[in-house]
Protein backbone atom coordinates (compact mmCIF):
# COMPACT_ATOMS: atom_id res chain seq x y z
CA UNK A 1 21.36 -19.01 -5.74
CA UNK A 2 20.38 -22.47 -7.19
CA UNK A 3 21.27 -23.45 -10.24
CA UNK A 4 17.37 -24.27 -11.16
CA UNK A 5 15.84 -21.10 -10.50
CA UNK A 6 11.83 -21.21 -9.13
CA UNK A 7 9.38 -18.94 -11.55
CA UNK A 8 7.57 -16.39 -9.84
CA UNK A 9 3.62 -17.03 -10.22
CA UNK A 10 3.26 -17.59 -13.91
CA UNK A 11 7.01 -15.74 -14.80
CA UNK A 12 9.26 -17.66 -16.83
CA UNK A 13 12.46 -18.55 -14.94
CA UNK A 14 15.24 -16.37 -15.32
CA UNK A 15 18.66 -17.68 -16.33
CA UNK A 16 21.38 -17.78 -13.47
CA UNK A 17 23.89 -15.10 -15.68
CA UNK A 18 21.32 -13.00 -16.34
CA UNK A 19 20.23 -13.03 -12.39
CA UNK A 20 24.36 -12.23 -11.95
CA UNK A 21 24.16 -9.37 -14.55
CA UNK A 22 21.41 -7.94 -13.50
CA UNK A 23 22.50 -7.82 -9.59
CA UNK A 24 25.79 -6.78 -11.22
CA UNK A 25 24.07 -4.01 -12.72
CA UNK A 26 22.52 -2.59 -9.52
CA UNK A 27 25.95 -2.59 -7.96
CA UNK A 28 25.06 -5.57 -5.72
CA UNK A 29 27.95 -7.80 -5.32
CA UNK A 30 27.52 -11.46 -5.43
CA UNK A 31 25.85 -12.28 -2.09
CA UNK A 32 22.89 -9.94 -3.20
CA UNK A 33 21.49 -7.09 -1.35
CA UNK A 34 20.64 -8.28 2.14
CA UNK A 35 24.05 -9.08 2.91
CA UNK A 36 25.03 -5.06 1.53
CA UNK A 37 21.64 -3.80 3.77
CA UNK A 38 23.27 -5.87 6.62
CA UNK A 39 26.50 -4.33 5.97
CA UNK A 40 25.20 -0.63 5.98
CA UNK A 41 23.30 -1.41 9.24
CA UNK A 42 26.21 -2.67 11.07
CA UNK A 43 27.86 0.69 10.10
CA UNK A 44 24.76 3.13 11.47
CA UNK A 45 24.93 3.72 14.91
CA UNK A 46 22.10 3.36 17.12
CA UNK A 47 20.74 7.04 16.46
CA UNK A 48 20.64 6.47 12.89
CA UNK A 49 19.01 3.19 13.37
CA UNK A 50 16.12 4.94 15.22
CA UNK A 51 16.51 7.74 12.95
CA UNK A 52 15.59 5.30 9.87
CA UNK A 53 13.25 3.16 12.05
CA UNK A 54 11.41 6.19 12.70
CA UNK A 55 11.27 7.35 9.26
CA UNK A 56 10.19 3.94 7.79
CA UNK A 57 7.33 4.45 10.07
CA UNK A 58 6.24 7.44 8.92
CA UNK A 59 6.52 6.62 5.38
CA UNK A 60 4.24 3.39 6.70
CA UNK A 61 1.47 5.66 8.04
CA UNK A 62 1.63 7.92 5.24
CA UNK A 63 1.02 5.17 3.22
CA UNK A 64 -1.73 3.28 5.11
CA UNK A 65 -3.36 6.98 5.31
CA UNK A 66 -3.06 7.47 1.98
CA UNK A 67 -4.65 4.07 0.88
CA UNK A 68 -7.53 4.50 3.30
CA UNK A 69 -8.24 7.87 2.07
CA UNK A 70 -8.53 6.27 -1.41
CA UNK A 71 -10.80 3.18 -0.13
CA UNK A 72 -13.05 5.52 1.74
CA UNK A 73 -13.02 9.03 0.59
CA UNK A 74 -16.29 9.98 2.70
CA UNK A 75 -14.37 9.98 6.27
CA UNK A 76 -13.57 13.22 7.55
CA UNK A 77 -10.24 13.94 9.11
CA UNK A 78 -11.07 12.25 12.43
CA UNK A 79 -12.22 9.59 11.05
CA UNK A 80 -9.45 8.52 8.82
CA UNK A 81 -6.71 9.30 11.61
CA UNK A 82 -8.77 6.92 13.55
CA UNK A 83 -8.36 4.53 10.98
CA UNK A 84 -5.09 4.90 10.10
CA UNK A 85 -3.96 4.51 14.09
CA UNK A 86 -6.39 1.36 14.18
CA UNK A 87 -4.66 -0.38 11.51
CA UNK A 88 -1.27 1.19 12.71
CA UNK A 89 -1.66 -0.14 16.05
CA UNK A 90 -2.75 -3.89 15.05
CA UNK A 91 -0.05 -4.26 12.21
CA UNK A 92 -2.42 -4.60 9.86
């Protein structure tokens, strides 16, 4: 991390200890979370990779269903799983 931390949109900057403390707090170690989710990843084998791939994208689809549902709540079932498999297909 730089010592001169960059504000999020309009966010005050946060102080470098208090970035430490709080990562501390999570029970991230000092290289930060990607380099624990690239850790756990090197330890799943490739079943549990597709196992979690395939449950991200579920949780994805539930999620784009569930926002278009909210958008347009006239479709009728067809409908929205059309929608939902447009927008699931493209990447939307």
């Amino acid at each position: 991390m730089s010592a001169d931390p960059v504000p999020c949109q309009g966010q005050p900057p946060v102080a470098p200890d208090l970035t430490a403390a709080a990562r501390a707090e999570r029970g991230h170690g000092p290289e930060g979370p990607d380099a624990q989710m690239a850790r756990v990843l090197r330890a799943m084998t490739p079943a549990q990779k597709l196992e979690t791939a395939c449950g991200l994208w579920r949780l994805a689809r539930l999620m784009v269903r569930a926002g278009e549902l909210r958008r347009h709540p006239e479709l009728d079932e067809a409908a929205l799983e059309r929608r939902v498999a447009e927008i699931m297909s493209r990447g939307r």
